[in-house]
PDB file of N, CA and C in Angstrom:
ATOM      1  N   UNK A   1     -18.278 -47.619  47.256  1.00  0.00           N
ATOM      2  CA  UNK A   1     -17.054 -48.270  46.942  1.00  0.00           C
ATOM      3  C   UNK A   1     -16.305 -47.466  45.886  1.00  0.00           C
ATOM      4  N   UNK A   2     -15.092 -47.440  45.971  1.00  0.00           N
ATOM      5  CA  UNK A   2     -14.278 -46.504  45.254  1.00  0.00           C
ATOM      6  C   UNK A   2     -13.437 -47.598  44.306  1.00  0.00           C
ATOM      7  N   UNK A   3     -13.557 -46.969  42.857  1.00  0.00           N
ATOM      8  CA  UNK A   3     -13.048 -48.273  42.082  1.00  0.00           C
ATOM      9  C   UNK A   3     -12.120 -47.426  41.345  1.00  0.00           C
ATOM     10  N   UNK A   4     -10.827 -48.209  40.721  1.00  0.00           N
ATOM     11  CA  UNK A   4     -10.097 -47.985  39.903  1.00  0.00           C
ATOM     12  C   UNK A   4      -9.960 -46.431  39.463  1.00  0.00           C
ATOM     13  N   UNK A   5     -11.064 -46.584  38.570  1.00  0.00           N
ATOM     14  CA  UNK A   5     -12.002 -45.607  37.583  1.00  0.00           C
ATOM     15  C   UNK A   5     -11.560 -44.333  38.394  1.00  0.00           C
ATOM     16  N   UNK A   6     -12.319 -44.556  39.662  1.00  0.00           N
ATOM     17  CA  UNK A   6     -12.515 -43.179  40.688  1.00  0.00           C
ATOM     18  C   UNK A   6     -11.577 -42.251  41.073  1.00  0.00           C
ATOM     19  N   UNK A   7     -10.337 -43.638  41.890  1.00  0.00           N
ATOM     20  CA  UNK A   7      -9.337 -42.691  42.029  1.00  0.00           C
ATOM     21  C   UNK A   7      -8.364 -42.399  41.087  1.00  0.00           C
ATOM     22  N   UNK A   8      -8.394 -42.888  39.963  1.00  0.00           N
ATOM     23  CA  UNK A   8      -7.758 -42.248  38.519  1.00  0.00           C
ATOM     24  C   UNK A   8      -8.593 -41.139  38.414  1.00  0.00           C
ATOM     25  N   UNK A   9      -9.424 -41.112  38.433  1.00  0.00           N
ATOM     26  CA  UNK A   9      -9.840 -39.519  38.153  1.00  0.00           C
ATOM     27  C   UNK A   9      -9.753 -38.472  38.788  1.00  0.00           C
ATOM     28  N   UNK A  10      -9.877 -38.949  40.403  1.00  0.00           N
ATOM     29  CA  UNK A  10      -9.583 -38.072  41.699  1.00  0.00           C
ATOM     30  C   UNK A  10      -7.873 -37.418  41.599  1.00  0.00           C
ATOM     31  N   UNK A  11      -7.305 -39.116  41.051  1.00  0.00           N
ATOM     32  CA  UNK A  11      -5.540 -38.316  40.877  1.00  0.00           C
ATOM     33  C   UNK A  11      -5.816 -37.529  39.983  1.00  0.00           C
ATOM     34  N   UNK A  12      -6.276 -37.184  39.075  1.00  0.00           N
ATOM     35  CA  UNK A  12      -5.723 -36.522  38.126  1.00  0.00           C
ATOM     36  C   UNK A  12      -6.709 -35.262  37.989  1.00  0.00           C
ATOM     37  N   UNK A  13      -7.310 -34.936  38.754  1.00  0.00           N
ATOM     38  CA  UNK A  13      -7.992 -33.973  39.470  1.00  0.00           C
ATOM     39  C   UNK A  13      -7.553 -33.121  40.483  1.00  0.00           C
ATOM     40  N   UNK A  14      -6.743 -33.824  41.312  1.00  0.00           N
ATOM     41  CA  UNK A  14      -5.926 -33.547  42.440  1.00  0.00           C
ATOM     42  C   UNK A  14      -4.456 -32.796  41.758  1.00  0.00           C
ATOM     43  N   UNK A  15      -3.700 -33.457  40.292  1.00  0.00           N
ATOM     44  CA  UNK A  15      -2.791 -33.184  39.685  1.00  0.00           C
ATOM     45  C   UNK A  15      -3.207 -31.944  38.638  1.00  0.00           C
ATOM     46  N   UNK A  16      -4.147 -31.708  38.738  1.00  0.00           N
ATOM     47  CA  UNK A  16      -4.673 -30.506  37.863  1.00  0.00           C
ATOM     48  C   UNK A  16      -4.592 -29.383  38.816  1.00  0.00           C
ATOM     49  N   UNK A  17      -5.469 -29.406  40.138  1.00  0.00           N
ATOM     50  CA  UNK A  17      -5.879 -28.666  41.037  1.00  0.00           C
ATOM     51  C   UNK A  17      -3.803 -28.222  40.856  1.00  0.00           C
ATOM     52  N   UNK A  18      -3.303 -28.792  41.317  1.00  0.00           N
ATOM     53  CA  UNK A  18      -1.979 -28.246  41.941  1.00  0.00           C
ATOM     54  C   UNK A  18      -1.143 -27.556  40.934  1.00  0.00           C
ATOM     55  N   UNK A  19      -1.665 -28.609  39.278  1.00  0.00           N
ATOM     56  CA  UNK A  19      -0.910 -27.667  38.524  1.00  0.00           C
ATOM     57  C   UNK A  19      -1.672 -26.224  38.307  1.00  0.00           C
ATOM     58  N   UNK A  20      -3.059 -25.963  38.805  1.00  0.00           N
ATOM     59  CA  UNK A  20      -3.707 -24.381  38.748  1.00  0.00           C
ATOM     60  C   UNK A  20      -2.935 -23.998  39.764  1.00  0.00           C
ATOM     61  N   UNK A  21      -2.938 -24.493  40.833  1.00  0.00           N
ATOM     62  CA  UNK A  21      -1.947 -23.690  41.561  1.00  0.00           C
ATOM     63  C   UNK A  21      -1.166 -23.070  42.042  1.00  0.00           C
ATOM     64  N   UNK A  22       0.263 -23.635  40.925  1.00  0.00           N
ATOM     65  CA  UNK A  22       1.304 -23.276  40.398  1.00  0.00           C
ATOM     66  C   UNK A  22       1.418 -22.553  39.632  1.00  0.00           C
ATOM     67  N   UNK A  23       0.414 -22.320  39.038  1.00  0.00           N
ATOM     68  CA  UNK A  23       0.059 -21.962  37.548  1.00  0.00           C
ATOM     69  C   UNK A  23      -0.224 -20.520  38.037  1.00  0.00           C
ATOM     70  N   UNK A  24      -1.320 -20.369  39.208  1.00  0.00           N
ATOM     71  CA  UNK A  24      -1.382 -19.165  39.675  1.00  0.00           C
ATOM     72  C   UNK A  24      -0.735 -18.364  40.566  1.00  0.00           C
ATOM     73  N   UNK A  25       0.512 -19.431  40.990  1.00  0.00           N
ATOM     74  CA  UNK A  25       1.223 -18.549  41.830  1.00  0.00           C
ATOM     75  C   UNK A  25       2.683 -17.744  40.809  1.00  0.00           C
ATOM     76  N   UNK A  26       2.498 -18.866  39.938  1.00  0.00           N
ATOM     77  CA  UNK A  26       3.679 -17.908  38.839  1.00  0.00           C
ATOM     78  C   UNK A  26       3.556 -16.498  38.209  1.00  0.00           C
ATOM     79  N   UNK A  27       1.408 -16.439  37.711  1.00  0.00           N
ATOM     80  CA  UNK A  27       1.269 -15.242  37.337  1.00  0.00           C
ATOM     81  C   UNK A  27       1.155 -14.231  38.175  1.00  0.00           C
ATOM     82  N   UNK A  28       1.139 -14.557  39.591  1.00  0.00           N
ATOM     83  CA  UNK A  28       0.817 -13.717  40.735  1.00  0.00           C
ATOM     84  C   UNK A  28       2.573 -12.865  40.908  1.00  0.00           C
ATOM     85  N   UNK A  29       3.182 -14.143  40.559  1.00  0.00           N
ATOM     86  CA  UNK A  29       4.750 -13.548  40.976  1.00  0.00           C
ATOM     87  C   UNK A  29       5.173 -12.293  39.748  1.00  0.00           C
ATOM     88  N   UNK A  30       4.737 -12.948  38.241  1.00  0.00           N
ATOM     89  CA  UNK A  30       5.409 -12.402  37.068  1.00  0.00           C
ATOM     90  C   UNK A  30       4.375 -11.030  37.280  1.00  0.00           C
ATOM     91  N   UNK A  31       3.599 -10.955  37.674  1.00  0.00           N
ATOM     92  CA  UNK A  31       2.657  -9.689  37.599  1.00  0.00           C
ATOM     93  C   UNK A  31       3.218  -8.706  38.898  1.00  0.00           C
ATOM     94  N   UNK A  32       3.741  -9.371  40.278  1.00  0.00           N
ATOM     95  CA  UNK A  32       4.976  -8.789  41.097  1.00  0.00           C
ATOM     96  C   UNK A  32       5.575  -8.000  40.229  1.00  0.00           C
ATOM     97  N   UNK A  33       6.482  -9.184  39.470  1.00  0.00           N
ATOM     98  CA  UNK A  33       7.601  -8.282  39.114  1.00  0.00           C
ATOM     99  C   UNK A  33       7.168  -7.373  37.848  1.00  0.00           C
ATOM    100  N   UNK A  34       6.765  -7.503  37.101  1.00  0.00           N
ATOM    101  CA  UNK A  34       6.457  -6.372  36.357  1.00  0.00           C
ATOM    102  C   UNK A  34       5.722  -5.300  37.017  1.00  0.00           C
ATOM    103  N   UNK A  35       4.720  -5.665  38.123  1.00  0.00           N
ATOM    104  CA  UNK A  35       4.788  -3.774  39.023  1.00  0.00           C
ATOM    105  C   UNK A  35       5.931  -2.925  39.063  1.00  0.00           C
ATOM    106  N   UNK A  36       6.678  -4.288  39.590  1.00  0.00           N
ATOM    107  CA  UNK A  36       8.339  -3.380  40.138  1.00  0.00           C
ATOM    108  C   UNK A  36       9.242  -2.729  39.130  1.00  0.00           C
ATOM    109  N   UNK A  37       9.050  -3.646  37.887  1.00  0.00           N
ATOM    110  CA  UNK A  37       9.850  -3.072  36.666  1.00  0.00           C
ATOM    111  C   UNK A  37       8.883  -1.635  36.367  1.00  0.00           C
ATOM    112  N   UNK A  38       8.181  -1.421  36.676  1.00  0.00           N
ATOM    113  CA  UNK A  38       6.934  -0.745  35.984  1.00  0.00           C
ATOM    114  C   UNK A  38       7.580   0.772  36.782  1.00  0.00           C
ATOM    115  N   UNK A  39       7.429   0.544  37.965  1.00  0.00           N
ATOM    116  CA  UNK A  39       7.631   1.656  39.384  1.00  0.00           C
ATOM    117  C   UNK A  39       9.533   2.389  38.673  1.00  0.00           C
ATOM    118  N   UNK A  40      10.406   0.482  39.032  1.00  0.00           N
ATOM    119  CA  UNK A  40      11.490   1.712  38.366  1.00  0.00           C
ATOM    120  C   UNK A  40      11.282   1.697  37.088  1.00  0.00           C
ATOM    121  N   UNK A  41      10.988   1.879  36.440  1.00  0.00           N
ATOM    122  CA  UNK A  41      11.152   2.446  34.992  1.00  0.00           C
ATOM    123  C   UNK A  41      10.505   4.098  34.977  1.00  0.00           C
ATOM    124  N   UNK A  42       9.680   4.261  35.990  1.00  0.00           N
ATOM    125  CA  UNK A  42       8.535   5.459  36.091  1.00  0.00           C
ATOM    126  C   UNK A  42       9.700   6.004  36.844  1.00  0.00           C
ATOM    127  N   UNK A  43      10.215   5.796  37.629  1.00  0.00           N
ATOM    128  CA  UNK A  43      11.095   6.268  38.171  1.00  0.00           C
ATOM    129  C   UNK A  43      12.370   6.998  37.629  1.00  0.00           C
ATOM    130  N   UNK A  44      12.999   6.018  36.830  1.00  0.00           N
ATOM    131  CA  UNK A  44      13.971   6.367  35.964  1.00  0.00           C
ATOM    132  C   UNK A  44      13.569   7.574  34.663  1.00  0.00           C
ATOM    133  N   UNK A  45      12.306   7.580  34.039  1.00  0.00           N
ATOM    134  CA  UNK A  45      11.610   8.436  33.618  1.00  0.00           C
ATOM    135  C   UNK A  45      11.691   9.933  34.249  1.00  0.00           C
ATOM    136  N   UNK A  46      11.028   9.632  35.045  1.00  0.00           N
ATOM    137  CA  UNK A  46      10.772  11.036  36.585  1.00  0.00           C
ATOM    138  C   UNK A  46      12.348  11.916  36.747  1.00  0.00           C
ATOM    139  N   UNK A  47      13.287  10.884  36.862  1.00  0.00           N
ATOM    140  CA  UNK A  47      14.630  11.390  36.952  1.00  0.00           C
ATOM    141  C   UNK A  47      15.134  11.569  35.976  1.00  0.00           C
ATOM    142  N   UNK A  48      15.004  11.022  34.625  1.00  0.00           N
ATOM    143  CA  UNK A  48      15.869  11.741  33.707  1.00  0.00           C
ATOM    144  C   UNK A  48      15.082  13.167  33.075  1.00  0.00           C
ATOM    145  N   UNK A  49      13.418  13.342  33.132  1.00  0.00           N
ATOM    146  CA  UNK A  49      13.179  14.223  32.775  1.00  0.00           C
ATOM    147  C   UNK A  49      13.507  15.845  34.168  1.00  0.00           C
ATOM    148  N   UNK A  50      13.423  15.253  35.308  1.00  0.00           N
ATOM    149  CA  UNK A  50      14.148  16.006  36.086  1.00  0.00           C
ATOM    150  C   UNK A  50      15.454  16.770  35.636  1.00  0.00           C
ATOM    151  N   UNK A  51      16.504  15.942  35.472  1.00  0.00           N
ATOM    152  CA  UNK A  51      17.517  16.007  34.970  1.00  0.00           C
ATOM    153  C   UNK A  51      17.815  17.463  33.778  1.00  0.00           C
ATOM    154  N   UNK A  52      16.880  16.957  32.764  1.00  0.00           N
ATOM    155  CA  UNK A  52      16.998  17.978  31.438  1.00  0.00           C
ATOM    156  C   UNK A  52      16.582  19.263  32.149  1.00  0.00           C
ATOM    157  N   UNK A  53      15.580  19.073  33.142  1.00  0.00           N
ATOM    158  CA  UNK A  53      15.052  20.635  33.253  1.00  0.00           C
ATOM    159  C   UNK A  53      16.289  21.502  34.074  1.00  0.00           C
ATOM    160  N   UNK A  54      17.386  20.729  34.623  1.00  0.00           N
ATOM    161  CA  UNK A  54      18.053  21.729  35.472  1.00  0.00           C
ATOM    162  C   UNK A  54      19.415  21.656  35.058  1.00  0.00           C
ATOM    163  N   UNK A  55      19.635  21.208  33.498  1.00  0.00           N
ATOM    164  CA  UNK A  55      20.511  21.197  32.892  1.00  0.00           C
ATOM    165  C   UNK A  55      20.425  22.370  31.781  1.00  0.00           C
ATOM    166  N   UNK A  56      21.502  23.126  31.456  1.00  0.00           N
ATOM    167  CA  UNK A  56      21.327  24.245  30.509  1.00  0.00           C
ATOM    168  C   UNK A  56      20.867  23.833  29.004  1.00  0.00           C
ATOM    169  N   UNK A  57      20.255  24.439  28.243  1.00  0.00           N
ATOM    170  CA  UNK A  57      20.278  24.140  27.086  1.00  0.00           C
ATOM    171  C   UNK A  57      21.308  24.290  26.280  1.00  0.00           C
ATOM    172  N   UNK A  58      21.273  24.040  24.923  1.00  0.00           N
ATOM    173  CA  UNK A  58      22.486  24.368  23.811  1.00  0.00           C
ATOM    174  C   UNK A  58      22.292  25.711  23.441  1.00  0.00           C
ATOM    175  N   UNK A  59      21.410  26.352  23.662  1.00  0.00           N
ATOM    176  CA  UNK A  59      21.774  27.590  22.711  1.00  0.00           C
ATOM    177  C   UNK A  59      21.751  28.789  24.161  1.00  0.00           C
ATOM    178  N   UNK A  60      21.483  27.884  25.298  1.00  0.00           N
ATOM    179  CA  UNK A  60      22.315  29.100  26.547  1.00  0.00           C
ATOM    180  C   UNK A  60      23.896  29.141  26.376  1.00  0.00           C
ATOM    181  N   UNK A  61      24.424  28.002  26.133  1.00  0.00           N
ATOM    182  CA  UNK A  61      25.748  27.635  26.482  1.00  0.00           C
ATOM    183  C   UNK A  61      26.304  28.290  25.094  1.00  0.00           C
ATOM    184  N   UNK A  62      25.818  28.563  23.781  1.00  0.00           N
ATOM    185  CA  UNK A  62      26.440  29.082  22.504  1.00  0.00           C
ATOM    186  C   UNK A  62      26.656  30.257  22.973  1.00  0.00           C
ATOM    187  N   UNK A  63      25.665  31.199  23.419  1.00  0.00           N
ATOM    188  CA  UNK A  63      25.186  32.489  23.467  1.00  0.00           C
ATOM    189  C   UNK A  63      26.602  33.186  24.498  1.00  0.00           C
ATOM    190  N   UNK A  64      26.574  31.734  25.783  1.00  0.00           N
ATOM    191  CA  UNK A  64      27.474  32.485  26.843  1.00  0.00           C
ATOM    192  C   UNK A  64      28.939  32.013  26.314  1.00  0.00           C
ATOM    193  N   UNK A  65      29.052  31.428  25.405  1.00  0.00           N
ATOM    194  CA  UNK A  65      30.636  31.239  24.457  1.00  0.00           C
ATOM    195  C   UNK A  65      31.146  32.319  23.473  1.00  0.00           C
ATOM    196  N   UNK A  66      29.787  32.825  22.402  1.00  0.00           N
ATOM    197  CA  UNK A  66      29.513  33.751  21.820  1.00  0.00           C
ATOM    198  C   UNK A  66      30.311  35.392  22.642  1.00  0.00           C
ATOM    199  N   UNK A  67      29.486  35.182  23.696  1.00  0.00           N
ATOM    200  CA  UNK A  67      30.021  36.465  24.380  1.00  0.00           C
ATOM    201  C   UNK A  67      31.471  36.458  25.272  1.00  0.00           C
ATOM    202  N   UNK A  68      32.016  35.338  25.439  1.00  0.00           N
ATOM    203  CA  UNK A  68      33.058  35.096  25.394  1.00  0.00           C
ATOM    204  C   UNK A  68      34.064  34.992  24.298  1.00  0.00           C
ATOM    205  N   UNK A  69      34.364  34.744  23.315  1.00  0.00           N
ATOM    206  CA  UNK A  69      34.629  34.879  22.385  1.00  0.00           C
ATOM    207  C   UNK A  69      34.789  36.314  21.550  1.00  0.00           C
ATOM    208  N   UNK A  70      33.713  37.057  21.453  1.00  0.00           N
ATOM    209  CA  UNK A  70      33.811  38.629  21.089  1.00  0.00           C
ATOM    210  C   UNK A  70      35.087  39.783  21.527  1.00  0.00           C
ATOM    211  N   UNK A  71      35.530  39.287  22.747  1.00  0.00           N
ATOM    212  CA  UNK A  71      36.517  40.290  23.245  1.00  0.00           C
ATOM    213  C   UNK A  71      37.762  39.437  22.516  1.00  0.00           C
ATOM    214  N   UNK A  72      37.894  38.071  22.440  1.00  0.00           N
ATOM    215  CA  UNK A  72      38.900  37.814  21.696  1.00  0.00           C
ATOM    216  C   UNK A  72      38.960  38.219  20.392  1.00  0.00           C
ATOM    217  N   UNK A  73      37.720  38.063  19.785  1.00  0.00           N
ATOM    218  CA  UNK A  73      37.965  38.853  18.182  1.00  0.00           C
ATOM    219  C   UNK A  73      38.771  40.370  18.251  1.00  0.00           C
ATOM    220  N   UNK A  74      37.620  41.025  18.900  1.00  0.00           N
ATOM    221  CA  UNK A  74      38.487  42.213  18.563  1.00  0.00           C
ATOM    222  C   UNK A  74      39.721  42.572  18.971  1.00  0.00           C
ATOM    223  N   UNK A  75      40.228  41.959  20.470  1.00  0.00           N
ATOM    224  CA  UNK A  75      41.799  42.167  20.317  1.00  0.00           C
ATOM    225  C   UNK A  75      42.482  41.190  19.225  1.00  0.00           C
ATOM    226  N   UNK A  76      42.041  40.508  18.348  1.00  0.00           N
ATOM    227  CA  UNK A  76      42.805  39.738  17.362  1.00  0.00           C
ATOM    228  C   UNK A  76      42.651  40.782  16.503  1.00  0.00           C
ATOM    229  N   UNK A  77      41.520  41.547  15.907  1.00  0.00           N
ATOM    230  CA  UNK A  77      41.325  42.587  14.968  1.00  0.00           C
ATOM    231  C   UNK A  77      42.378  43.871  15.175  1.00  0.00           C
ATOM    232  N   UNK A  78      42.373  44.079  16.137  1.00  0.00           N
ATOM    233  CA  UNK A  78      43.281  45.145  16.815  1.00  0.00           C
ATOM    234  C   UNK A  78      45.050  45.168  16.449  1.00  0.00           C
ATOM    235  N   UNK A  79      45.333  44.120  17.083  1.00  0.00           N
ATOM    236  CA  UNK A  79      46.339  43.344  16.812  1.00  0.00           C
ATOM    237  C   UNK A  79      46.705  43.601  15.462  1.00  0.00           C
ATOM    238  N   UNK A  80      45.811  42.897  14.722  1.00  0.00           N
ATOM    239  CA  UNK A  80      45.826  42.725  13.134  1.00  0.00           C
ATOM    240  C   UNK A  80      46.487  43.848  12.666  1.00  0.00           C
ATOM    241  N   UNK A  81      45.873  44.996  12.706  1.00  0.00           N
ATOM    242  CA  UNK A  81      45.974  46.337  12.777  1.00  0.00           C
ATOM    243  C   UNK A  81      47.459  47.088  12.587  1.00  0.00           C
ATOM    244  N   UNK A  82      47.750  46.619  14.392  1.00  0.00           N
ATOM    245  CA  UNK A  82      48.872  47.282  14.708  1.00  0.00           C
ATOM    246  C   UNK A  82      49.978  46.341  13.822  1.00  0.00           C
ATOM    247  N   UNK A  83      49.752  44.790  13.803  1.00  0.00           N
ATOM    248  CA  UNK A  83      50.914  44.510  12.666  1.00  0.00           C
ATOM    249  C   UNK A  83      51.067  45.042  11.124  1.00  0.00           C
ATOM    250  N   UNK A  84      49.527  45.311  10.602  1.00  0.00           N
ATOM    251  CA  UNK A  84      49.769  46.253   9.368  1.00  0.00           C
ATOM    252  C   UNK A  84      50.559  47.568   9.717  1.00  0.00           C
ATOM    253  N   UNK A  85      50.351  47.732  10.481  1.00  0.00           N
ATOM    254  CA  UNK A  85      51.116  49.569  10.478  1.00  0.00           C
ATOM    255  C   UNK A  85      52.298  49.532  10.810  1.00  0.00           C
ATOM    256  N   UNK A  86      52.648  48.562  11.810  1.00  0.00           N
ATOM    257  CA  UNK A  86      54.288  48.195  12.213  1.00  0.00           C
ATOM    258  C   UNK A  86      55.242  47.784  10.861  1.00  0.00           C
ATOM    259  N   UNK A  87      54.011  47.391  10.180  1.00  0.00           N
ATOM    260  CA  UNK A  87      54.602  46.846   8.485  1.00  0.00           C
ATOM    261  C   UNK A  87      54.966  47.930   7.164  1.00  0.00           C
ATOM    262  N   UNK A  88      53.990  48.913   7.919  1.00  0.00           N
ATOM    263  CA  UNK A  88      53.829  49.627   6.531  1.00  0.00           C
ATOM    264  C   UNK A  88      55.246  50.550   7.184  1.00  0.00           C
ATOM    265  N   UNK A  89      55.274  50.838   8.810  1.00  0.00           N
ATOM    266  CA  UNK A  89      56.298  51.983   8.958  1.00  0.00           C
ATOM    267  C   UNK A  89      57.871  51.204   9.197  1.00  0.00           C
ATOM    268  N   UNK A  90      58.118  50.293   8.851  1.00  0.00           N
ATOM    269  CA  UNK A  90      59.322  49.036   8.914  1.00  0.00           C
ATOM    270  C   UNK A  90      59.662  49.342   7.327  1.00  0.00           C
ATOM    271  N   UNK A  91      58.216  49.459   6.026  1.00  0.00           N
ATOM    272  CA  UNK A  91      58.900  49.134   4.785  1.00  0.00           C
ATOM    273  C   UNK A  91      59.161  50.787   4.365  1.00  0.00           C
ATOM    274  N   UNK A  92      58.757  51.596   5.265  1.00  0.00           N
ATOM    275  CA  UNK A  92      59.065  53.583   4.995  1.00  0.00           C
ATOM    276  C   UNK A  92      60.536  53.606   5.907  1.00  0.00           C
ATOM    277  N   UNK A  93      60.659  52.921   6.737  1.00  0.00           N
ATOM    278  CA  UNK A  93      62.055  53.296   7.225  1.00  0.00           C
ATOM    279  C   UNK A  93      63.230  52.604   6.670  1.00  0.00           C
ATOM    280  N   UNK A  94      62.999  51.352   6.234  1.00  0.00           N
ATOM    281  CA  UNK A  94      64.042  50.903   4.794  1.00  0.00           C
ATOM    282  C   UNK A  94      64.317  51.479   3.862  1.00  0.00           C
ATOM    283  N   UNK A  95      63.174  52.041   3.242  1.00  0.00           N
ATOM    284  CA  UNK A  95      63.576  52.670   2.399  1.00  0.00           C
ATOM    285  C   UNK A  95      63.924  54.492   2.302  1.00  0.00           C
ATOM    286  N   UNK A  96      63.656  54.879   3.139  1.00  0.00           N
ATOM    287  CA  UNK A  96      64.338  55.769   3.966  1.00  0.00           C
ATOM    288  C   UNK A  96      65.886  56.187   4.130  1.00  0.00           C
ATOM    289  N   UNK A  97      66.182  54.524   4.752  1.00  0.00           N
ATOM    290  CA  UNK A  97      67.910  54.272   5.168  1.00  0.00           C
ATOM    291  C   UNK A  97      68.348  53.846   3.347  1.00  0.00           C
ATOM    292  N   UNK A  98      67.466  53.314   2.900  1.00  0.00           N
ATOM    293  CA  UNK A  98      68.319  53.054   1.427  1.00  0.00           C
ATOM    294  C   UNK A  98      68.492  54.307   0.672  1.00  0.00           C
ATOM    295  N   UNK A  99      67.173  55.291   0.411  1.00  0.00           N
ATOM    296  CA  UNK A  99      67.849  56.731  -0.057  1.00  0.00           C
ATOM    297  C   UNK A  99      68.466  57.963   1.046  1.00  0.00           C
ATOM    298  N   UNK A 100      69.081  57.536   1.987  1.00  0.00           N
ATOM    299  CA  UNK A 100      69.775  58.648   2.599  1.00  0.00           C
ATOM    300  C   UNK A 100      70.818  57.838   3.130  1.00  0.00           C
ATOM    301  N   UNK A 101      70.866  56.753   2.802  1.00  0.00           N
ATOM    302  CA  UNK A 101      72.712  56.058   2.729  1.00  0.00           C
ATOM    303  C   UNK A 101      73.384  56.298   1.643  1.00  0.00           C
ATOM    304  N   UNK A 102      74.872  56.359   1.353  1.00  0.00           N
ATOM    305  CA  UNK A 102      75.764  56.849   0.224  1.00  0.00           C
ATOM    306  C   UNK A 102      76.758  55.827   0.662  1.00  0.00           C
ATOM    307  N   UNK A 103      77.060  54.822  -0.336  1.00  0.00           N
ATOM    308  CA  UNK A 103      77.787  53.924  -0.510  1.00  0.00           C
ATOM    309  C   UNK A 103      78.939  54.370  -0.713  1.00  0.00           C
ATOM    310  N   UNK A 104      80.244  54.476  -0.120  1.00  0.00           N
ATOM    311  CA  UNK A 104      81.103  55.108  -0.259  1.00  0.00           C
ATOM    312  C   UNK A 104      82.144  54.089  -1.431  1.00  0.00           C
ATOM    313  N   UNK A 105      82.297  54.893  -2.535  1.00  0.00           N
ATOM    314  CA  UNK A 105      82.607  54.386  -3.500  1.00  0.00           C
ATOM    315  C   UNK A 105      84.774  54.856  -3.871  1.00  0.00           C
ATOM    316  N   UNK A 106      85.501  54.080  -3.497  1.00  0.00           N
ATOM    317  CA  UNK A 106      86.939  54.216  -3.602  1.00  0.00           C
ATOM    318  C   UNK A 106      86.999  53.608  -4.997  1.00  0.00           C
ATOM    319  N   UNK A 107      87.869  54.635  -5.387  1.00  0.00           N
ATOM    320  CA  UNK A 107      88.486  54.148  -7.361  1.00  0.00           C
ATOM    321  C   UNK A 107      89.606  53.460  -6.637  1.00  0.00           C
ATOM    322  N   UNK A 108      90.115  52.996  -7.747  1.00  0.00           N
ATOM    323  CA  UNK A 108      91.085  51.803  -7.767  1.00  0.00           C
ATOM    324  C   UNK A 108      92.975  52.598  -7.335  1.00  0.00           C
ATOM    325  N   UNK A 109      92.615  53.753  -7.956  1.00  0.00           N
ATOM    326  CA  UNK A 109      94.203  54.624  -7.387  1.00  0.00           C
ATOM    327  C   UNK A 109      94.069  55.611  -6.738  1.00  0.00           C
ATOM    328  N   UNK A 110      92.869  55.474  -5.702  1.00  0.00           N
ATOM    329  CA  UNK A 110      93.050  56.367  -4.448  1.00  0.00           C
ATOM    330  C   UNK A 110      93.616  54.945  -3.387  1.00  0.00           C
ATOM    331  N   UNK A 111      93.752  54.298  -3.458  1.00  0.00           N
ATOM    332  CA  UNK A 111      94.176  53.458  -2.733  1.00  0.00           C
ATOM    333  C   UNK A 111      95.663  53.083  -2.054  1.00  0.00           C
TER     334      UNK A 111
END
């Protein structure tokens, strides 16, 4: 004979059983998804270190600016140059035209 007692305990035996159940199908799921987070994250890893290796470094890219850059210096140096000398032979030909000009000077009763 099944009394009171019994099937209060059977329910709540039966209400246990289902809450393990649940209980284990949640960690079954959350342990799913953290594989999957796990895979892409390894993934995303895999590809960004991919990434760096077939990307140039910083001191390739200085080096090939560096040597770009050099031919501009020296035609700026060059340059430089030719404006000093254009300067120095601009302030010899002024003064040049100032001592071999003659200001022609009229007195007051040649007029």
């Amino acid at each position: 004979m099944v009394t009171a007692h019994d099937a209060n305990k059977s329910c709540r035996r039966e209400r246990k059983r289902k809450m393990m159940v649940s209980y284990r199908k949640e960690k079954k799921l959350e342990e799913c998804e953290l594989k999957m987070a796990y895979r892409r994250l390894e993934m995303e890893i895999h590809a960004l270190r991919a990434s760096t290796h077939s990307a140039l470094s910083w001191k390739d890219i200085a080096l090939a600016l560096e040597e770009e850059v050099k031919p501009s210096h020296v035609e700026y140096q060059s340059l430089k140059e030719k404006v000093k000398a254009t300067s120095r032979l601009l302030r010899c030909m002024e003064q040049w035209v100032i001592c071999n000009s003659t200001i022609a000077v009229r007195s007051p009763w040649e007029m």
